[in-house]
N, C-alpha and C. Protein backbone atom coordinates (compact mmCIF):
# COMPACT_ATOMS: atom_id res chain seq x y z
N UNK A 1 74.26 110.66 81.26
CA UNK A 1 75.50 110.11 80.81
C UNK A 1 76.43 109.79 81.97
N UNK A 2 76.45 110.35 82.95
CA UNK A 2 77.02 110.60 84.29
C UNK A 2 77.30 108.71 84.80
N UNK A 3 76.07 108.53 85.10
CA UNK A 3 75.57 107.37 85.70
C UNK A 3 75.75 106.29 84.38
N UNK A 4 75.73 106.62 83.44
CA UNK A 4 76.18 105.16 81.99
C UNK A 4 77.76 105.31 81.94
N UNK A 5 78.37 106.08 82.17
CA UNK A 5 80.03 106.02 82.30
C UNK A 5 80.31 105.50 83.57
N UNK A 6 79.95 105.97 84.76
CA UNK A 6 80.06 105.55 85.67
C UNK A 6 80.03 103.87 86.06
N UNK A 7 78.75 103.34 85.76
CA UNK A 7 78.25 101.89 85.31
C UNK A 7 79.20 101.00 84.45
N UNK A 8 79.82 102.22 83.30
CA UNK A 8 80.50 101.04 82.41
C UNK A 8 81.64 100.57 82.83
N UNK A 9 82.13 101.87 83.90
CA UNK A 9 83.54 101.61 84.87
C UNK A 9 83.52 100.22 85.47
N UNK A 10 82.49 100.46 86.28
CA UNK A 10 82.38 99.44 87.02
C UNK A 10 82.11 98.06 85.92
N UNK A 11 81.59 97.90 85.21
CA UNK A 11 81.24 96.66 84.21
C UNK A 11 83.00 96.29 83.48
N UNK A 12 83.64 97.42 83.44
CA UNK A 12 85.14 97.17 83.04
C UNK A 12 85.72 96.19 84.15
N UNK A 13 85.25 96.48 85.25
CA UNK A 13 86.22 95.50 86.38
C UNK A 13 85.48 94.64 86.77
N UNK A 14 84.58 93.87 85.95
CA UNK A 14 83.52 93.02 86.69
C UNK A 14 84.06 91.76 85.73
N UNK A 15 83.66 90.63 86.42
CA UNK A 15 83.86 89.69 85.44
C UNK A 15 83.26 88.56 85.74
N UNK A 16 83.56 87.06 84.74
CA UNK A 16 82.42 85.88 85.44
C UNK A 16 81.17 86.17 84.75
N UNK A 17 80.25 85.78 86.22
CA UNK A 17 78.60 85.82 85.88
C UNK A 17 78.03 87.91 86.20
N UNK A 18 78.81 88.01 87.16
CA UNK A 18 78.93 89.37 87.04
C UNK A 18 78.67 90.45 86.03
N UNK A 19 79.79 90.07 85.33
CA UNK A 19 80.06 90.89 83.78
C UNK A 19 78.76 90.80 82.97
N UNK A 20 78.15 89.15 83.06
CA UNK A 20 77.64 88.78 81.88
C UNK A 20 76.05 89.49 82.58
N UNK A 21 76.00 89.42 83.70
CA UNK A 21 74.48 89.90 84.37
C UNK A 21 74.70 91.59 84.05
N UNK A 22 75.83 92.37 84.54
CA UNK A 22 75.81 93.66 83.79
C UNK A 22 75.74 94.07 82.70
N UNK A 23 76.18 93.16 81.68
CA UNK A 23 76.39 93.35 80.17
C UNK A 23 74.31 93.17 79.92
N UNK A 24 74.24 92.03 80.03
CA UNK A 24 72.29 91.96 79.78
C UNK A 24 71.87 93.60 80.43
N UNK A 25 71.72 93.79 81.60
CA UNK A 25 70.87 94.91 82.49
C UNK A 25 71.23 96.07 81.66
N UNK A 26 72.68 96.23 81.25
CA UNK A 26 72.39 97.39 80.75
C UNK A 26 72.60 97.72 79.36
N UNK A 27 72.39 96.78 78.53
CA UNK A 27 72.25 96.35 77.44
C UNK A 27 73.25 96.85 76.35
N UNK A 28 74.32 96.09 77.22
CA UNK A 28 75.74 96.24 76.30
C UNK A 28 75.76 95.26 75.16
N UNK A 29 75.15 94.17 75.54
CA UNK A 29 75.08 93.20 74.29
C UNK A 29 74.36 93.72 73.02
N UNK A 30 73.55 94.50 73.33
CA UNK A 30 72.92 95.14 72.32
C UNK A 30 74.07 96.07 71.27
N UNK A 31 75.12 97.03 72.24
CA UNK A 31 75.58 97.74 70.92
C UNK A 31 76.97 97.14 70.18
N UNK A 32 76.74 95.82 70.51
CA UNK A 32 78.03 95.41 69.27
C UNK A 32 79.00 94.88 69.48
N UNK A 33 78.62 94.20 70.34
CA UNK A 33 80.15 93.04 70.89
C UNK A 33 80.60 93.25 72.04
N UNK A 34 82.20 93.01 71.85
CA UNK A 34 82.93 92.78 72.83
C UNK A 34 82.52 94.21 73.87
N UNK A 35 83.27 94.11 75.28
CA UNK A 35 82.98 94.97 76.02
C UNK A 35 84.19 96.06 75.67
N UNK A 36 85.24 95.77 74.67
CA UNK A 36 86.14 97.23 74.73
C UNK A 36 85.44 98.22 73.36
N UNK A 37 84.57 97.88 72.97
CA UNK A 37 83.52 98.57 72.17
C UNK A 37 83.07 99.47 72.98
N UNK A 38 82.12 99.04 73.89
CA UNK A 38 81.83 99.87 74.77
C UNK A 38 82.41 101.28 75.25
N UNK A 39 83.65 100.63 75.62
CA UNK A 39 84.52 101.51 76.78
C UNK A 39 85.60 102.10 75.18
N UNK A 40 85.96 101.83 74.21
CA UNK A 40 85.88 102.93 72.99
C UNK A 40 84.96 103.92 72.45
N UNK A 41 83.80 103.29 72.85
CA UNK A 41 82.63 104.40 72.23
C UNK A 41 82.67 105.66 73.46
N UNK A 42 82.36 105.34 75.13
CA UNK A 42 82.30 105.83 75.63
C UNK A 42 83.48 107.03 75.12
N UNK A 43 85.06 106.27 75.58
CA UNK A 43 86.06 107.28 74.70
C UNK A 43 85.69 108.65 73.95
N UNK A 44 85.22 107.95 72.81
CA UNK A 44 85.19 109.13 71.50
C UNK A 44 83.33 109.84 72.11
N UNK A 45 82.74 109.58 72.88
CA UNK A 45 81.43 110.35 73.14
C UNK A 45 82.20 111.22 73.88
N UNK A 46 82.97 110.74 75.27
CA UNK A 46 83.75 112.35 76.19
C UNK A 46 84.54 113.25 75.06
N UNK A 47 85.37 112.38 74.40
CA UNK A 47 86.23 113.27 74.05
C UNK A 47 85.40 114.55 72.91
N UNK A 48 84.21 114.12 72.47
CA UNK A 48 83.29 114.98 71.74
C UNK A 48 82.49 116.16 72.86
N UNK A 49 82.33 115.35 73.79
CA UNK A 49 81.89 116.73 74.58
C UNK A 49 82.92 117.34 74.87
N UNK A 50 84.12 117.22 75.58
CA UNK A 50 85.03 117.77 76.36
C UNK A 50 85.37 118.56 75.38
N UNK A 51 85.62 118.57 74.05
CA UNK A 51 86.01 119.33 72.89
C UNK A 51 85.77 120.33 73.25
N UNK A 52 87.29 121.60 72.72
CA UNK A 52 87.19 122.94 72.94
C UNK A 52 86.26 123.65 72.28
N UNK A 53 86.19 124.92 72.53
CA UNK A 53 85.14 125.76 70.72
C UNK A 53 84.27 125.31 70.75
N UNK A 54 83.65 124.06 71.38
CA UNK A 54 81.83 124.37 71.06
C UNK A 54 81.42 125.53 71.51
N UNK A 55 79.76 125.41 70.62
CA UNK A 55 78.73 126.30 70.82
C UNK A 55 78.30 125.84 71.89
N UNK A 56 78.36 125.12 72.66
CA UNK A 56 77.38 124.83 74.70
C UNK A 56 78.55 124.53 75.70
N UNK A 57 77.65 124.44 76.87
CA UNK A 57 78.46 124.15 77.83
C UNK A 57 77.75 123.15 78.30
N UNK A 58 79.07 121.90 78.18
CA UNK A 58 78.61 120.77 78.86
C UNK A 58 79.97 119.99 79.38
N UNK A 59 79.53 120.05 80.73
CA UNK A 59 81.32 119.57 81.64
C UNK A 59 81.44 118.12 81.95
N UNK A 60 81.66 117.20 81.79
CA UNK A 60 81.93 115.36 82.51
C UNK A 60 83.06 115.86 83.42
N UNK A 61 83.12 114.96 84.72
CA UNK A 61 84.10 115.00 85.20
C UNK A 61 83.96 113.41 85.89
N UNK A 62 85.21 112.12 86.02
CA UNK A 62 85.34 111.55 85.80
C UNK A 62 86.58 110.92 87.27
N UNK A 63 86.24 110.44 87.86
CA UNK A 63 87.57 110.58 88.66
C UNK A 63 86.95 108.65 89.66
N UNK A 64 88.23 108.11 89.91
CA UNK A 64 88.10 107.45 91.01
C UNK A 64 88.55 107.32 92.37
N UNK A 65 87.99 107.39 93.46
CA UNK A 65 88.60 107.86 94.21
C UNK A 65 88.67 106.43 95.36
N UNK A 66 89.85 105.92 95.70
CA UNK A 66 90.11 104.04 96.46
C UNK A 66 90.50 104.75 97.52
N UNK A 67 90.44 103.80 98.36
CA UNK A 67 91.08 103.35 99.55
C UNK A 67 92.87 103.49 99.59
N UNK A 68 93.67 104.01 99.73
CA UNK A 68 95.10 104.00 99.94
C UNK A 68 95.49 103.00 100.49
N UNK A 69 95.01 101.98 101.02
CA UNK A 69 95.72 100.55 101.19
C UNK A 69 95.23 99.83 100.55
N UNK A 70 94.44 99.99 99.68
CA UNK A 70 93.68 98.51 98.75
C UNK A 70 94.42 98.77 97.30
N UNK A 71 95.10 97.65 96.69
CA UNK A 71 96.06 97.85 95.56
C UNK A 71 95.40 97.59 94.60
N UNK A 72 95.15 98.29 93.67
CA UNK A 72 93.98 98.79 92.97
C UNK A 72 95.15 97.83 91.53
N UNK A 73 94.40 97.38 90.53
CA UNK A 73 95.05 96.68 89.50
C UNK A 73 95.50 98.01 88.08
N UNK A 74 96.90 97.86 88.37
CA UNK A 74 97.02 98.82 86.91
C UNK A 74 96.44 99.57 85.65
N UNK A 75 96.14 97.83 85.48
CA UNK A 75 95.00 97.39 84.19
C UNK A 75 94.06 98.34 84.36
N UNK A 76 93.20 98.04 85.82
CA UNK A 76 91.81 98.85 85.52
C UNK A 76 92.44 100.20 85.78
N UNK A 77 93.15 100.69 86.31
CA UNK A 77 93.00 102.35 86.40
C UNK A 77 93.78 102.83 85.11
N UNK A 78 94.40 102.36 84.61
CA UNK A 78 95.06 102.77 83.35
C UNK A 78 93.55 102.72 82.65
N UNK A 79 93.02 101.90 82.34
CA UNK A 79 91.68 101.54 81.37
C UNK A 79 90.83 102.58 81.87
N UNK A 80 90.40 102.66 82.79
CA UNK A 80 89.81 103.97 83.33
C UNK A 80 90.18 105.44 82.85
N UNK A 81 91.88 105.47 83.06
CA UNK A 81 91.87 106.86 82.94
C UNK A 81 92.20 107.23 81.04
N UNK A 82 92.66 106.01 80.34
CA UNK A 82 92.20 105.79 78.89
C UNK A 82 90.71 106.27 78.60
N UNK A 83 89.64 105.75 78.86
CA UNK A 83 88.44 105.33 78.38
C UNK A 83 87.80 106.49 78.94
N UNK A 84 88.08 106.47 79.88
CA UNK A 84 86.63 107.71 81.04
C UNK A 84 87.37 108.78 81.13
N UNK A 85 88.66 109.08 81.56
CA UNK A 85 89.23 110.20 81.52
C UNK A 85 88.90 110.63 82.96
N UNK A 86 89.37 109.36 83.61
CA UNK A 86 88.93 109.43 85.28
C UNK A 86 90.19 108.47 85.99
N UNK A 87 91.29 109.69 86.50
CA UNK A 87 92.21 108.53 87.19
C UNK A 87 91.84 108.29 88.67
N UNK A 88 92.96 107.53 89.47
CA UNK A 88 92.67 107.12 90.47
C UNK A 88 93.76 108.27 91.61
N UNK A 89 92.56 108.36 92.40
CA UNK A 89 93.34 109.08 93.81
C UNK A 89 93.02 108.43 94.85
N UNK A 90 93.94 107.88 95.36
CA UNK A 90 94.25 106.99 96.26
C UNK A 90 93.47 108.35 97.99
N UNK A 91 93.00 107.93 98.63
CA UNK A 91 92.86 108.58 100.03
C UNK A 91 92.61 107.87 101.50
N UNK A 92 92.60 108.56 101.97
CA UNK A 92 92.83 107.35 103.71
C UNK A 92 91.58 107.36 103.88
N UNK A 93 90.31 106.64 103.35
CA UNK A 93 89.30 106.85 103.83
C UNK A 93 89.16 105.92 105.14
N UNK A 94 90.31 104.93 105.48
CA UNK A 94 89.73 104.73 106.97
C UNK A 94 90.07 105.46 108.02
N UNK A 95 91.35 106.03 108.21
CA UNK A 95 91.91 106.92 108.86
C UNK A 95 91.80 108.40 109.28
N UNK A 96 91.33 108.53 107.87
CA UNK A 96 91.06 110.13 107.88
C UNK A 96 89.87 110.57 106.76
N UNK A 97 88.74 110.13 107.75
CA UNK A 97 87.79 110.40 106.82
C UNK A 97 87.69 111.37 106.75
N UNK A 98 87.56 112.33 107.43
CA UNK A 98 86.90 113.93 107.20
C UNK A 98 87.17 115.11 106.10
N UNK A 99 89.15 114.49 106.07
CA UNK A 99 90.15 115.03 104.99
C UNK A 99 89.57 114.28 103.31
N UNK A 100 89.32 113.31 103.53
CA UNK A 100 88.67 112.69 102.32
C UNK A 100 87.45 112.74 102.12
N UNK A 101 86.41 113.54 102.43
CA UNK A 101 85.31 113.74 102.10
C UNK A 101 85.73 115.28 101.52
N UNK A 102 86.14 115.85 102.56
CA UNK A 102 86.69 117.26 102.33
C UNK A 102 87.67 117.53 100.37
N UNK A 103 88.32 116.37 100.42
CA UNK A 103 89.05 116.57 99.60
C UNK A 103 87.75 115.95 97.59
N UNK A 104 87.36 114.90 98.08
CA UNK A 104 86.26 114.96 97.15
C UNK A 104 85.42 115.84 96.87
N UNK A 105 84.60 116.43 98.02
CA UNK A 105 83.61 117.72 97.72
C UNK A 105 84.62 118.99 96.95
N UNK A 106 85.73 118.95 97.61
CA UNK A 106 86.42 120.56 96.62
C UNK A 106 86.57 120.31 95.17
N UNK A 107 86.92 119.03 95.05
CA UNK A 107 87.32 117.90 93.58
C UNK A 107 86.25 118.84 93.04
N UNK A 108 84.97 118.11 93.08
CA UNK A 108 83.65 117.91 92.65
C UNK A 108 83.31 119.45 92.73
N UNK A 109 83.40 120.20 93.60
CA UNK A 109 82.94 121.72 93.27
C UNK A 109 83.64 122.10 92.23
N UNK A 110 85.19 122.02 92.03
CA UNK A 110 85.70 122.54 90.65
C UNK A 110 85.89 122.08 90.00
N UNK A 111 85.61 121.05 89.61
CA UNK A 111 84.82 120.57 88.20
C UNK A 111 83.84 120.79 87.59
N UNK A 112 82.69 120.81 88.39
CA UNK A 112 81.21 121.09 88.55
C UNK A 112 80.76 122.99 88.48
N UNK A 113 81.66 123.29 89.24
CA UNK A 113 81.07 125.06 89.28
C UNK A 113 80.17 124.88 90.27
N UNK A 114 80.43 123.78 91.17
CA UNK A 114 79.13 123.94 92.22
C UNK A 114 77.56 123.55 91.69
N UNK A 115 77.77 122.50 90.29
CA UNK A 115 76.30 122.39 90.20
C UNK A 115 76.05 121.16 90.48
N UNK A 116 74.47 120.31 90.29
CA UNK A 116 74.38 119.83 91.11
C UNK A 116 74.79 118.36 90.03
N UNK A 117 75.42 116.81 90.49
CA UNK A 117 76.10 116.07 90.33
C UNK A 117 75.59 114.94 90.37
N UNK A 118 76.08 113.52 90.06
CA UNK A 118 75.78 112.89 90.23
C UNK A 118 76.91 111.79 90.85
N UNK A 119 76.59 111.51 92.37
CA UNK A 119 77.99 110.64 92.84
C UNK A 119 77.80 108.68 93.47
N UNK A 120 78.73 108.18 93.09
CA UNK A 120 78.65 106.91 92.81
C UNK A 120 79.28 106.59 94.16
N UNK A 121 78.90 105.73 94.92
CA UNK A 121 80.07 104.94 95.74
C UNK A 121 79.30 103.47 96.13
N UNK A 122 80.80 103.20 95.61
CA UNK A 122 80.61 101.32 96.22
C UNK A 122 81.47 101.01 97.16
N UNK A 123 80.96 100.34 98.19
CA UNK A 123 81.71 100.04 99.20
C UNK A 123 81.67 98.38 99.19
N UNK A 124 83.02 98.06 99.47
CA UNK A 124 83.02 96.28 99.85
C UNK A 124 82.61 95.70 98.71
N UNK A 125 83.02 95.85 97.49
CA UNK A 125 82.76 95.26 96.51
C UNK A 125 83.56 94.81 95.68
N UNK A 126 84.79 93.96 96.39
CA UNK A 126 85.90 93.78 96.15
C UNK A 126 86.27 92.53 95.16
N UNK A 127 85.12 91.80 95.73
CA UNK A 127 84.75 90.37 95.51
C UNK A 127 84.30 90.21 94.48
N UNK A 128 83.45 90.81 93.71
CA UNK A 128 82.92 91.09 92.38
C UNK A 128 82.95 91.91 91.60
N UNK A 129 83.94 92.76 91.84
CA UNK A 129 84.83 93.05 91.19
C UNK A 129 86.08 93.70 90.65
N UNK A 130 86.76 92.90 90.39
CA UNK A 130 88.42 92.79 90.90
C UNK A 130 88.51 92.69 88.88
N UNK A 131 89.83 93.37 89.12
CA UNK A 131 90.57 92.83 87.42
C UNK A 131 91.63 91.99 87.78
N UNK A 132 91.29 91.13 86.92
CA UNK A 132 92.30 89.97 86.58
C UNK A 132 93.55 90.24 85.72
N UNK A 133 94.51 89.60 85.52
CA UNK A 133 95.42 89.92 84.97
C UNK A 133 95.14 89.67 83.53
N UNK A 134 94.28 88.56 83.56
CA UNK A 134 94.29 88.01 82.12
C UNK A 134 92.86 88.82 81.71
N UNK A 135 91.99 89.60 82.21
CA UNK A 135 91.37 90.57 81.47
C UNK A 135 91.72 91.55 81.11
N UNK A 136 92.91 92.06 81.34
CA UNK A 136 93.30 93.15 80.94
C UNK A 136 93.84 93.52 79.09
N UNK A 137 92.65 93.29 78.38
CA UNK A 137 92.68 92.97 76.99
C UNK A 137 91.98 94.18 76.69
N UNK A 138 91.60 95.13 77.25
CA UNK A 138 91.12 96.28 76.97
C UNK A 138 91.44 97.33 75.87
């Protein structure tokens, strides 16, 4: 599930031929339309695990973590932290990398309990994909 939330993030800020090549691969067209289907279903699947009082233990943790000088679009991090339950923390990853690796791994240990994870990074992928103003129909 890790890696299909993760994916749909990214398919939220994709758009063009982009969108439509992610939507086929990972066969969003299949469950039912538009893409805020998607990123609703995802919604109500976290918010069913994250639920207090179950009988198991099962943790999502959800976070994005940018660049502090790259101006990240409202739209998508609001939609993000709506949908995934993953906001944005801005860090100096050109400046001060060491503090920002440092500061992700502690993230990720207490969320996790130290188990083992699954972590996403895209670099330079600015170009394909960016939110538009006028996608922000989410």
């Amino acid at each position: 599930m890790s890696m299909s939330s993760a994916l749909a993030m990214v398919f939220m800020g994709a758009k063009g031929n982009t969108a439509a090549q992610m939507s086929q691969a990972l066969s969003f067209s299949k469950i039912g339309g538009e893409d805020g289907d998607i990123h609703q279903g995802f919604q109500s699947l976290l918010a069913e695990i994250n639920r207090t009082g179950t009988q198991y233990l099962l943790k999502t943790a959800n976070r994005l973590f940018g660049e502090k000088s790259y101006d990240f679009h409202t739209c998508f991090t609001d939609s993000c932290g709506k949908f995934y339950q993953a906001k944005l923390k801005q860090l100096d990853f050109l400046n001060d990398t060491e503090k920002s690796r440092t500061h992700i791994n502690n993230w990720i240990a207490e969320k996790t309990e130290g188990e083992n994870i699954l972590v996403f990074y895209f670099n330079n992928i600015s170009n394909s994909l960016t939110v538009s103003s006028s996608n922000c129909h989410i």
